[in-house]
Protein backbone atom coordinates (compact mmCIF):
# COMPACT_ATOMS: atom_id res chain seq x y z
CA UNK A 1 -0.61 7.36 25.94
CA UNK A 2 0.92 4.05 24.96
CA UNK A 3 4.52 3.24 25.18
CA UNK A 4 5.01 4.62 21.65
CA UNK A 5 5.36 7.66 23.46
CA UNK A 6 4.83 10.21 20.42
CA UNK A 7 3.40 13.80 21.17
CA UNK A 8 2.94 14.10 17.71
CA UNK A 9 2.40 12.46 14.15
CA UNK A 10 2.44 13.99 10.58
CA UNK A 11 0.37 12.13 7.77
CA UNK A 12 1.18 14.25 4.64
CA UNK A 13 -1.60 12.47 2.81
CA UNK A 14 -4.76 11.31 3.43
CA UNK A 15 -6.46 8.74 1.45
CA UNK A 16 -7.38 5.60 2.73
CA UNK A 17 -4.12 4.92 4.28
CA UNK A 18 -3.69 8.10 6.08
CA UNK A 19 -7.00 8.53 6.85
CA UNK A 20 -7.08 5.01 8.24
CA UNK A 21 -3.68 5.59 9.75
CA UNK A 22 -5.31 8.87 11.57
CA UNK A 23 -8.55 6.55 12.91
CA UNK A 24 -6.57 4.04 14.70
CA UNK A 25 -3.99 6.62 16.07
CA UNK A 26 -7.37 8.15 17.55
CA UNK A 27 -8.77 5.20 18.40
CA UNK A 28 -5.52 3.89 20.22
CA UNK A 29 -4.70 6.81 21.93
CA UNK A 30 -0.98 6.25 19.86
CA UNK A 31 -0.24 10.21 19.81
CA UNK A 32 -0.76 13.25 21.77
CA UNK A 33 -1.35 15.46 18.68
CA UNK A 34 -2.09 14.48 14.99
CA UNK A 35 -0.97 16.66 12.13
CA UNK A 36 -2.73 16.37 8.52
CA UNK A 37 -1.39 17.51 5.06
CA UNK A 38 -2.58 17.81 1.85
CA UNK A 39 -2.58 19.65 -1.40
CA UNK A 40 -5.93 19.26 -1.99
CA UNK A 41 -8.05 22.39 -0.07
CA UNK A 42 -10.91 19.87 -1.02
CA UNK A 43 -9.59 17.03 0.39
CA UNK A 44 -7.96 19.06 3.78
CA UNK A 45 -11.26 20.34 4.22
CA UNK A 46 -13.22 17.19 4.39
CA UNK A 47 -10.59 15.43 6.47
CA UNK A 48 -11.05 18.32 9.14
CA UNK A 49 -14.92 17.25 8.89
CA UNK A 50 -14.26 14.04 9.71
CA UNK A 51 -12.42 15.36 12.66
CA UNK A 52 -9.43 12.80 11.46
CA UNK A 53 -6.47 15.35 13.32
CA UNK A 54 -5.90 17.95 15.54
CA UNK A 55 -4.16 20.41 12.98
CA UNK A 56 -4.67 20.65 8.94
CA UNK A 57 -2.04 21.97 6.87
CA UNK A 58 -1.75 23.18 3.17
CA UNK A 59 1.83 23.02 3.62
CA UNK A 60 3.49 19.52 4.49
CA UNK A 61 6.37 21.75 6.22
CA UNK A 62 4.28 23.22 8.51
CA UNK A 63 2.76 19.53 9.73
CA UNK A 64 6.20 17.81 9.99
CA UNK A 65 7.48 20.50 12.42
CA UNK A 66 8.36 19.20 15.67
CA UNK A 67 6.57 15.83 14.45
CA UNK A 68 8.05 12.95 16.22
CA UNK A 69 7.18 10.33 13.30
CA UNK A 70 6.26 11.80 9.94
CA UNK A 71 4.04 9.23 7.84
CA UNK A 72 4.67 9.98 3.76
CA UNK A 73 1.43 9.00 2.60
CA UNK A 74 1.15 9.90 -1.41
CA UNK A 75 1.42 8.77 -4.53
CA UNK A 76 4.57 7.19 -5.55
CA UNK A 77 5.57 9.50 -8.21
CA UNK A 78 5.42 12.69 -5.43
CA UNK A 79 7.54 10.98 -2.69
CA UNK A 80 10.71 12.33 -3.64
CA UNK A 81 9.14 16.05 -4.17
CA UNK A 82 7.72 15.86 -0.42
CA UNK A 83 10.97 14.29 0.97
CA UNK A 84 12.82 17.20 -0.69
CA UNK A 85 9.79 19.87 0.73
CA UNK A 86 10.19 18.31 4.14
CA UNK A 87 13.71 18.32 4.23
CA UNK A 88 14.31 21.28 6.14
CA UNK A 89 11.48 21.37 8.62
CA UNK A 90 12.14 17.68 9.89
CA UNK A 91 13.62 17.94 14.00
CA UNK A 92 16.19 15.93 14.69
CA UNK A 93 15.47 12.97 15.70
CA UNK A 94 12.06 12.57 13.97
CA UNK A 95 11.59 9.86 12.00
CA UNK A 96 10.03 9.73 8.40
CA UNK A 97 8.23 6.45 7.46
CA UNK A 98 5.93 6.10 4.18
CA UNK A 99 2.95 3.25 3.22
CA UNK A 100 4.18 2.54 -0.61
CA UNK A 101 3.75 -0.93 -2.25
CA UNK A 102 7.04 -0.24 -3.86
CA UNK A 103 10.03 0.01 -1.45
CA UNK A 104 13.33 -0.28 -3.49
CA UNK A 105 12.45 3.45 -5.31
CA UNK A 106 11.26 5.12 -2.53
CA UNK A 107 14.65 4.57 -0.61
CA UNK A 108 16.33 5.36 -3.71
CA UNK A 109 14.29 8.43 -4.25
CA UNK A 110 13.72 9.47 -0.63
CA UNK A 111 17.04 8.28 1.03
CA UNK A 112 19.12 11.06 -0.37
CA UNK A 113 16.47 13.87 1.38
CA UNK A 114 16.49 12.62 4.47
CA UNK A 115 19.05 15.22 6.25
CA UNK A 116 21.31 13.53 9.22
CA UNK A 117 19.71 12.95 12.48
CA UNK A 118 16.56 11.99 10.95
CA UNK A 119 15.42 8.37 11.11
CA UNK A 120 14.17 6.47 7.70
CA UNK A 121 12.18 3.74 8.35
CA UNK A 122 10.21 2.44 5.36
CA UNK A 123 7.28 0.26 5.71
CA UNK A 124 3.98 -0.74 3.50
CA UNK A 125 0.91 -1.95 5.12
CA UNK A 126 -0.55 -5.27 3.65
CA UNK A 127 -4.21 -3.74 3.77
CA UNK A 128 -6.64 -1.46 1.80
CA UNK A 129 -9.86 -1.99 0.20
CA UNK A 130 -10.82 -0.79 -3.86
CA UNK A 131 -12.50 2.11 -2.12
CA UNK A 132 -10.08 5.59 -1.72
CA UNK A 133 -10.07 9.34 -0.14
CA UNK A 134 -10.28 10.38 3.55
CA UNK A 135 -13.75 8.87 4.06
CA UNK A 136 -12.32 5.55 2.99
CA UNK A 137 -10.38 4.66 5.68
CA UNK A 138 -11.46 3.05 8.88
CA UNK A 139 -9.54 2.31 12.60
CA UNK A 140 -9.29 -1.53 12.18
CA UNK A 141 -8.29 -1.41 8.22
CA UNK A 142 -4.80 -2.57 9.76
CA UNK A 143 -5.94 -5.36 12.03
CA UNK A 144 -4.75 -8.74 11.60
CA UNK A 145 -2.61 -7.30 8.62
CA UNK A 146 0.71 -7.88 7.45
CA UNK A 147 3.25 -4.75 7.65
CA UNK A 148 6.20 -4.85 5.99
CA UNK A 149 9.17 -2.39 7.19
CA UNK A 150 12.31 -2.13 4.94
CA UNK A 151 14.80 -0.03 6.48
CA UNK A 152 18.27 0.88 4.92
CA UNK A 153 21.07 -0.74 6.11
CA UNK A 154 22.38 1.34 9.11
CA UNK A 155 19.34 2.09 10.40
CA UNK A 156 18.49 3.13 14.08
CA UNK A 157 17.43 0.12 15.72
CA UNK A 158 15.37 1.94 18.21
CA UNK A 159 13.76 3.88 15.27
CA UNK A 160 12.32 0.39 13.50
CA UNK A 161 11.44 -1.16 16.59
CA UNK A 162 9.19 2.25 17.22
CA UNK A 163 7.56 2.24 13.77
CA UNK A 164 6.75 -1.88 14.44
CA UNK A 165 5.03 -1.04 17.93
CA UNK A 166 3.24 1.85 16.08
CA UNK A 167 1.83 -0.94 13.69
CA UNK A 168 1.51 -3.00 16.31
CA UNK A 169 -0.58 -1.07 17.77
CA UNK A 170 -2.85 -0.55 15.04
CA UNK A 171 -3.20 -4.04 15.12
CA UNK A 172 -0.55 -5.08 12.40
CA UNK A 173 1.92 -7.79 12.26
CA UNK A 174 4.96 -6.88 11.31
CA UNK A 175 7.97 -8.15 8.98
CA UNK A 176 11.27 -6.81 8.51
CA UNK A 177 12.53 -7.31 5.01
CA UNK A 178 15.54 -6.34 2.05
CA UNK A 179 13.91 -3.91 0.12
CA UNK A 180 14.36 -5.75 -3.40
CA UNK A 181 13.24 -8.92 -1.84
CA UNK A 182 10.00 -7.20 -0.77
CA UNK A 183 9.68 -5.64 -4.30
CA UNK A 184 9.75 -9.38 -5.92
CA UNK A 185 7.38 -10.50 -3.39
CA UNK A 186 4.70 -8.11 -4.00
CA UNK A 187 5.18 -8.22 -7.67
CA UNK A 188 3.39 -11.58 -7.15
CA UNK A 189 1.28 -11.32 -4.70
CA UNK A 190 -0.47 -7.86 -5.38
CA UNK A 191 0.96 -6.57 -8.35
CA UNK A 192 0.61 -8.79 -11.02
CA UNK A 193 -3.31 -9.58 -9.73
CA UNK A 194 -3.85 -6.16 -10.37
CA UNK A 195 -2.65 -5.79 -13.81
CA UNK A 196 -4.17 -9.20 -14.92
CA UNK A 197 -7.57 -7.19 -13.70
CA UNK A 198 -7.30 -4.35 -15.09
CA UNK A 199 -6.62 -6.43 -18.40
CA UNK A 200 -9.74 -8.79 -17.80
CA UNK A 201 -12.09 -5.46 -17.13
CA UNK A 202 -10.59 -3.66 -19.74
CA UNK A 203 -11.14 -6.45 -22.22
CA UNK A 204 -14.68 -5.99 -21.21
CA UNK A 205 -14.96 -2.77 -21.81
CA UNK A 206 -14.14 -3.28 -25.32
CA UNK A 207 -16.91 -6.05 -25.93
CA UNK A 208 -19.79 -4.83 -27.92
CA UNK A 209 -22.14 -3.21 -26.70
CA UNK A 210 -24.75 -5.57 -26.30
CA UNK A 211 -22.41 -8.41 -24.98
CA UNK A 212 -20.78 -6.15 -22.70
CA UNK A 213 -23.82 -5.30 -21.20
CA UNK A 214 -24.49 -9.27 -20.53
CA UNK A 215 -21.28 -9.69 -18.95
CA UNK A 216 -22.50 -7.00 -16.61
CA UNK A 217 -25.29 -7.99 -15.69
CA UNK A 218 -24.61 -11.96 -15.73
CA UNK A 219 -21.21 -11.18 -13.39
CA UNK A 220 -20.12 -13.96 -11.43
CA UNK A 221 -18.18 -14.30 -8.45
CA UNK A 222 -15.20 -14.53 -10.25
CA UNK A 223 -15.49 -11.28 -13.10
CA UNK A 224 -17.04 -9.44 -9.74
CA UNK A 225 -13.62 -9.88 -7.92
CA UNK A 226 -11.47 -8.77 -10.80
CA UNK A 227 -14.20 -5.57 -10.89
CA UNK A 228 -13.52 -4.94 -7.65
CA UNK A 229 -9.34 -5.04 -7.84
CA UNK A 230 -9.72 -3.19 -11.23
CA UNK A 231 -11.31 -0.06 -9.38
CA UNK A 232 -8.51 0.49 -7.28
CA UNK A 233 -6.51 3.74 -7.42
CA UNK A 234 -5.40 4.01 -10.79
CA UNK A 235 -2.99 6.81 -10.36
CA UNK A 236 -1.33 5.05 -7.60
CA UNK A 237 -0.96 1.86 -9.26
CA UNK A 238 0.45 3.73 -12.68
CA UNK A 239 3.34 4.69 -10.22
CA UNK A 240 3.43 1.21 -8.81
CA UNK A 241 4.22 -0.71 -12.53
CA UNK A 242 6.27 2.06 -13.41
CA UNK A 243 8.21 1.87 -10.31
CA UNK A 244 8.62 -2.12 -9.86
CA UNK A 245 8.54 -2.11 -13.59
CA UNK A 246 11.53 -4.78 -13.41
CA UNK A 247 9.96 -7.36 -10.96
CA UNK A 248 6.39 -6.90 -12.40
CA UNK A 249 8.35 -7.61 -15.81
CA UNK A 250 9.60 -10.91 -14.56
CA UNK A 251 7.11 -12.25 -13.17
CA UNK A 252 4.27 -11.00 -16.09
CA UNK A 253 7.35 -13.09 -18.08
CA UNK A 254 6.89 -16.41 -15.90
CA UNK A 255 3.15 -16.29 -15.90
CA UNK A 256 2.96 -15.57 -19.49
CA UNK A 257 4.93 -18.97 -19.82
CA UNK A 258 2.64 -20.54 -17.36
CA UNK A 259 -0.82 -19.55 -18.71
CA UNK A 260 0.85 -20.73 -22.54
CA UNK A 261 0.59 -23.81 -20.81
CA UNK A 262 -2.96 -23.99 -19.59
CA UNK A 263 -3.68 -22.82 -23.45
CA UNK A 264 -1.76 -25.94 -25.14
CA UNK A 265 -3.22 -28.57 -22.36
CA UNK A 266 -6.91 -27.18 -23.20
CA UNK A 267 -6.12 -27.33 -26.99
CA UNK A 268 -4.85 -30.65 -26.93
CA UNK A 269 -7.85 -31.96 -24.01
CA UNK A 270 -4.66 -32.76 -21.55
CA UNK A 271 -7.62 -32.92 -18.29
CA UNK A 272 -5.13 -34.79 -16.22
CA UNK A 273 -3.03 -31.72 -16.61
CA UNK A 274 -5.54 -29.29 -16.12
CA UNK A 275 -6.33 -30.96 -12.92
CA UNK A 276 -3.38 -31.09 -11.22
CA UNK A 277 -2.70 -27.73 -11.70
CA UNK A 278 -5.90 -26.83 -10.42
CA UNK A 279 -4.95 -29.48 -7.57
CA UNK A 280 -2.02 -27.61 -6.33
CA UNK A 281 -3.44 -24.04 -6.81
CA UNK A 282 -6.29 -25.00 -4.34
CA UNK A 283 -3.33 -25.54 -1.76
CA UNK A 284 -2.28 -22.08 -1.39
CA UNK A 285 -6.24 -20.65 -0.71
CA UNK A 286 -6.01 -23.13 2.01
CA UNK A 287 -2.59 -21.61 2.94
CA UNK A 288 -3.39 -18.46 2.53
CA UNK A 289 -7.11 -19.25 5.33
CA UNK A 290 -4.60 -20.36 7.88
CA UNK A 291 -2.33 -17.54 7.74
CA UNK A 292 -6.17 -15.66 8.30
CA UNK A 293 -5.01 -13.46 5.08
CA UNK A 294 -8.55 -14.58 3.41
């Protein structure tokens, strides 16, 4: 055992997340005994297969009890029905943590569950792949990956700086950050990608027939990428622009402004403007290599 010092950890979910939250708790040695949930007797089933726990549970109560961290794993639209189901079965002491992209609705719709003497730490891993389900995940899916914990004022102190070695651990690096601020953050940097390729691919899909087929089979580097974003988890990110429907909204209201631009200066041949545009946006891939985020 590490210093983390937990006998045992709930993942109520198990998609790529949890399941890669359940290999690197393995791998690490981070907990004594690992607990798995699900709904799905499909899913449960396979995750016992893949040996990813020591216990599998139809019933998210019966993982959490006696849990010493509880990892909310699940869409965002069913976080506040499991906070409310685990309510009750949560020791005191435990602490519940969760892995959404969204941070300023789960407090508001977990928060209020959370009974006293129970620690809420929220966090979202900056990793994941386009790929999802229990034999997604993989131990090292965390490593050299940005976490991002958002705990309500009036937190335990000792509670955070547990859930950041547990990352750690897992090979993360981790951030502490206001839950809105995160929100507006991630509205950039992951959210607004996404929709912009699921609008690119779906504009594809709506192609003739014929032409459509070209574009598939003449797919460059750059249509590929926006393929591979566009097969993410489309029920998870439905709850994602529904839930940071406000941030997304302002910054799908800059960039509108911004790519109006681009279309006047290639209407009226403005290269020099085209070009420094280009010019600066090449700066932040370079940023982005040395932060080792490529």
């Amino acid at each position: 055992m590490t210093d983390t010092n937990v006998q045992r950890i709930a993942l109520v979910g198990i998609g790529l997340i949890g399941s890669s939250i359940a290999n690197a708790v393995r791998k690490e040695n981070l907990a004594a005994h690992i607990a798995i949930s699900t709904r799905s007797e499909t899913t449960l089933a396979r995750a016992e297969v893949l040996n990813l726990g020591d216990s599998y549970h139809a019933q998210a109560t019966d993982a959490v009890k006696d849990a010493d961290i509880v990892v909310i794993s699940v869409p965002l639209s069913a976080c506040e029905a499991v906070a409310k189901e685990i309510s009750t079965a949560l020791k005191p002491g435990a602490i519940v943590t969760d892995v959404s992209s969204c941070k300023a609705s789960v407090i508001a719709d977990m928060g209020p569950h959370i009974p006293d003497g129970v620690h809420f730490v929220p966090g979202h891993p900056i990793a994941g792949t386009e790929h999802s389900g229990p034999d997604a995940g993989f131990a090292d899916l965390f490593k050299g990956r940005w976490c991002i914990l958002t705990p309500p004022k009036g937190t335990d102190e000792k509670a955070v700086e547990q859930i950041s070695e547990l990352w750690k651990e897992m090979g993360s690096m981790v951030e502490v950050m206001e839950p809105e601020h995160h929100d507006q953050v991630l509205a950039i940097t992951s959210h607004l990608p996404h929709l912009i390729a699921y609008s690119i691919v779906d504009t594809a899909t709506n192609l003739q027939d014929d032409l459509k087929q070209e574009v598939i089979k003449f797919s460059a580097s750059g249509f590929r990428d926006f393929t591979r974003i566009a097969a993410s988890d489309p029920v998870m990110w439905r709850d994602v622009f529904m839930k940071n429907r406000d941030a997304v909204l302002d910054i799908l209201g800059q960039f509108s402004e911004d790519l109006a631009a681009l279309q006047r200066a290639i209407r009226r041949g403005e290269a020099d403007k085209l070009e420094e545009v280009f010019t600066r946006t090449r700066e932040i891939r370079r940023s982005v290599i040395d932060f080792k985020q490529d």
